[in-house]
Protein backbone atom coordinates (compact mmCIF):
# COMPACT_ATOMS: atom_id res chain seq x y z
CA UNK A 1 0.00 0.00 0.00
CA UNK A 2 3.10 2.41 1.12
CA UNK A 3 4.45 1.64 -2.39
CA UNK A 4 1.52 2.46 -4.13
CA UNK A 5 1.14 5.63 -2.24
CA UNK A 6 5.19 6.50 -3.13
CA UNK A 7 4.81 5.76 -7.09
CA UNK A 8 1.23 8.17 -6.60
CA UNK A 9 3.35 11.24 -4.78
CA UNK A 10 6.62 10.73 -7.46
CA UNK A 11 3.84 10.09 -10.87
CA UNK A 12 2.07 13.65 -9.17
CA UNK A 13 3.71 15.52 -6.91
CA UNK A 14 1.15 18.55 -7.32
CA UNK A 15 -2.30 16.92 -6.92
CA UNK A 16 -3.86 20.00 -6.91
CA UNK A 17 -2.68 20.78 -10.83
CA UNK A 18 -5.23 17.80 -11.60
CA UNK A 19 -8.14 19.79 -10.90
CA UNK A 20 -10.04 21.81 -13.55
CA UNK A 21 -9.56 26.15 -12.69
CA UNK A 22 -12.23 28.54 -13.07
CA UNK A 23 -15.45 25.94 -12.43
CA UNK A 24 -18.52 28.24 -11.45
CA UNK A 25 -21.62 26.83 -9.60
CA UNK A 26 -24.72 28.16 -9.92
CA UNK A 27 -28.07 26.86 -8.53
CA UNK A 28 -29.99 29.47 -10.63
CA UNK A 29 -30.54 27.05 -13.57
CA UNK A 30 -31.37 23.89 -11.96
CA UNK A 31 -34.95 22.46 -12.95
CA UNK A 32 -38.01 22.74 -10.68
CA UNK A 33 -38.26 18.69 -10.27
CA UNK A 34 -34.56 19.14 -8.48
CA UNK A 35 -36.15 21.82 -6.04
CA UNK A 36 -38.71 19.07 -5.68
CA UNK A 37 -36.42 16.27 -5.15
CA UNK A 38 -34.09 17.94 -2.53
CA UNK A 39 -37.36 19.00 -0.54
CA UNK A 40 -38.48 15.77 -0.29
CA UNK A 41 -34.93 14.56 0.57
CA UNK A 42 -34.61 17.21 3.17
CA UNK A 43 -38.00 16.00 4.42
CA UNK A 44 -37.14 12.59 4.91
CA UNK A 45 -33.83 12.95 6.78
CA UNK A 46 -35.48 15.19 8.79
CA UNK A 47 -37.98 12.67 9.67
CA UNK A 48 -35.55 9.45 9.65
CA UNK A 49 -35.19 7.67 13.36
CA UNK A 50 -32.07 5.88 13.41
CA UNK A 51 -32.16 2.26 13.86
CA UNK A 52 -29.82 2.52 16.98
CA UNK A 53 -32.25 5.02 18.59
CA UNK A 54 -35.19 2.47 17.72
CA UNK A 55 -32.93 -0.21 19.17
CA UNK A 56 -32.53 1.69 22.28
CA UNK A 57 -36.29 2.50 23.04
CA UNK A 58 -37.18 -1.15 22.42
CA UNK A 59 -34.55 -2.44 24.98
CA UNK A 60 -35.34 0.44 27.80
CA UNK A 61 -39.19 0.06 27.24
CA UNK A 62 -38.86 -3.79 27.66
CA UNK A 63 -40.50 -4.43 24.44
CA UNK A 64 -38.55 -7.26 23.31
CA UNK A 65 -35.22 -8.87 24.83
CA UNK A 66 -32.04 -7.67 23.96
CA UNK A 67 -31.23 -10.56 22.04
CA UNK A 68 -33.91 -10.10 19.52
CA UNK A 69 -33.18 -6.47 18.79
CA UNK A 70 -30.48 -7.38 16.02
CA UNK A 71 -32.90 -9.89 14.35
CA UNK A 72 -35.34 -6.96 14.63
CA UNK A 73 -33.07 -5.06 12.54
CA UNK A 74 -32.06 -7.95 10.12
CA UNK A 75 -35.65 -8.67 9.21
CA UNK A 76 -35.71 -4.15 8.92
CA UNK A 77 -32.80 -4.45 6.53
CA UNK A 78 -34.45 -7.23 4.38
CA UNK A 79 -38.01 -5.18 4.17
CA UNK A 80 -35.95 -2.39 3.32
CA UNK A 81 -33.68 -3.96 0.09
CA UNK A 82 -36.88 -5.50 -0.46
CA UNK A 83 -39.28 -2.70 -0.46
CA UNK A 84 -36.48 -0.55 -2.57
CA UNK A 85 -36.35 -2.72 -5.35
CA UNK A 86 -40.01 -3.51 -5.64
CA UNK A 87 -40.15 0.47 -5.50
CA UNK A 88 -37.78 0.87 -7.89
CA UNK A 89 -39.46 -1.45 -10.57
CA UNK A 90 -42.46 0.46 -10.13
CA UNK A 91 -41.34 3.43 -10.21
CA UNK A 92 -39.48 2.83 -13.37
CA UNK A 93 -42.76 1.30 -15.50
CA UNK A 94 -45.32 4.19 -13.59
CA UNK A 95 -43.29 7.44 -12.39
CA UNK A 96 -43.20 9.94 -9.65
CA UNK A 97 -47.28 8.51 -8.62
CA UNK A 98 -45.75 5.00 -7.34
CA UNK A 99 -43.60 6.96 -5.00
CA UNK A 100 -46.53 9.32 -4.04
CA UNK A 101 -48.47 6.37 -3.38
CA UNK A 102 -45.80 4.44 -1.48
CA UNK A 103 -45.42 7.24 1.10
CA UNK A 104 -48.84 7.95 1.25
CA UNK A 105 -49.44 4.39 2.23
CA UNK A 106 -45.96 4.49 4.37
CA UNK A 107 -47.94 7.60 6.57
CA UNK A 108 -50.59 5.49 7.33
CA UNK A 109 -48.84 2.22 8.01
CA UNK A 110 -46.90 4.50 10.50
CA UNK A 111 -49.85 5.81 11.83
CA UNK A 112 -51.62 2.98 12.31
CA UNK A 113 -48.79 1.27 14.01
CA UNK A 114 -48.21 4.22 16.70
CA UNK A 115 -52.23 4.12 17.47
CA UNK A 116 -51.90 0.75 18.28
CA UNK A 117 -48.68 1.45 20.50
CA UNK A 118 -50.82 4.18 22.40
CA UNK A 119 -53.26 1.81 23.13
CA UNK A 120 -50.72 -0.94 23.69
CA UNK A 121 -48.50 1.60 26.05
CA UNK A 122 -52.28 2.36 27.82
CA UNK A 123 -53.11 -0.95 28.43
CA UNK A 124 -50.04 -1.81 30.11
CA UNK A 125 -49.98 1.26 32.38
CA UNK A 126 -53.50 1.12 33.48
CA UNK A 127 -52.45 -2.97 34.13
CA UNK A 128 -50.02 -1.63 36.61
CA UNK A 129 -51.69 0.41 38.23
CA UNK A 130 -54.44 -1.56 39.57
């Protein structure tokens, strides 16, 4: 690796000559689906709950054991490289409306799930309590 990092330095020992002068960015001409697309990206990091964060509130809640919190996250990844091609397929025969559809169904899957966890988390403490 040192070697290859030696004949690198001695083949271009100004790295910085490499690079094109005088490139000018501008976000004036960009097309309206862009402004669209980087919305909607901004919108879903914003909204994105890491999986360790997830991991954390099922452990401290006592949800599940601690030893089924990776398979948790296994059967997460293979929904996930599922859902994306299945997405993707659709997406590519139909357009942008697959996607609108998919996270209009997402919202509601995610709505219906915490609904359930309120009355769930309800149950449970009014259990206790008596």
């Amino acid at each position: 690796m040192l070697s290859l990092l030696a004949v690198a330095r001695i083949t271009y020992p100004r790295p910085e000559d490499l690079e094109p002068s005088g490139v000018e960015v501008r976000a004036a001409g960009l097309p309206r689906v862009f402004w669209i697309y980087l919305v909607g990206a901004a919108l879903a990091g914003a909204g994105f709950a890491d999986y360790p964060l997830i991991a954390f509130h099922l452990e401290r809640s006592s949800t599940v054991g601690s030893g089924i919190v990776p398979i948790f996250y296994a059967v997460a990844m293979a929904i996930s490289g599922l859902g994306s091609l299945a997405f993707g397929r659709m997406f590519d025969r139909s357009g942008l409306a697959v996607l609108v559809l998919g996270e209009v169904g997402f919202v509601l899957v995610v709505v219906a799930f915490a609904i359930m966890a309120t009355q769930c988390h309800s149950l449970k403490t009014t259990s206790t309590t008596q």
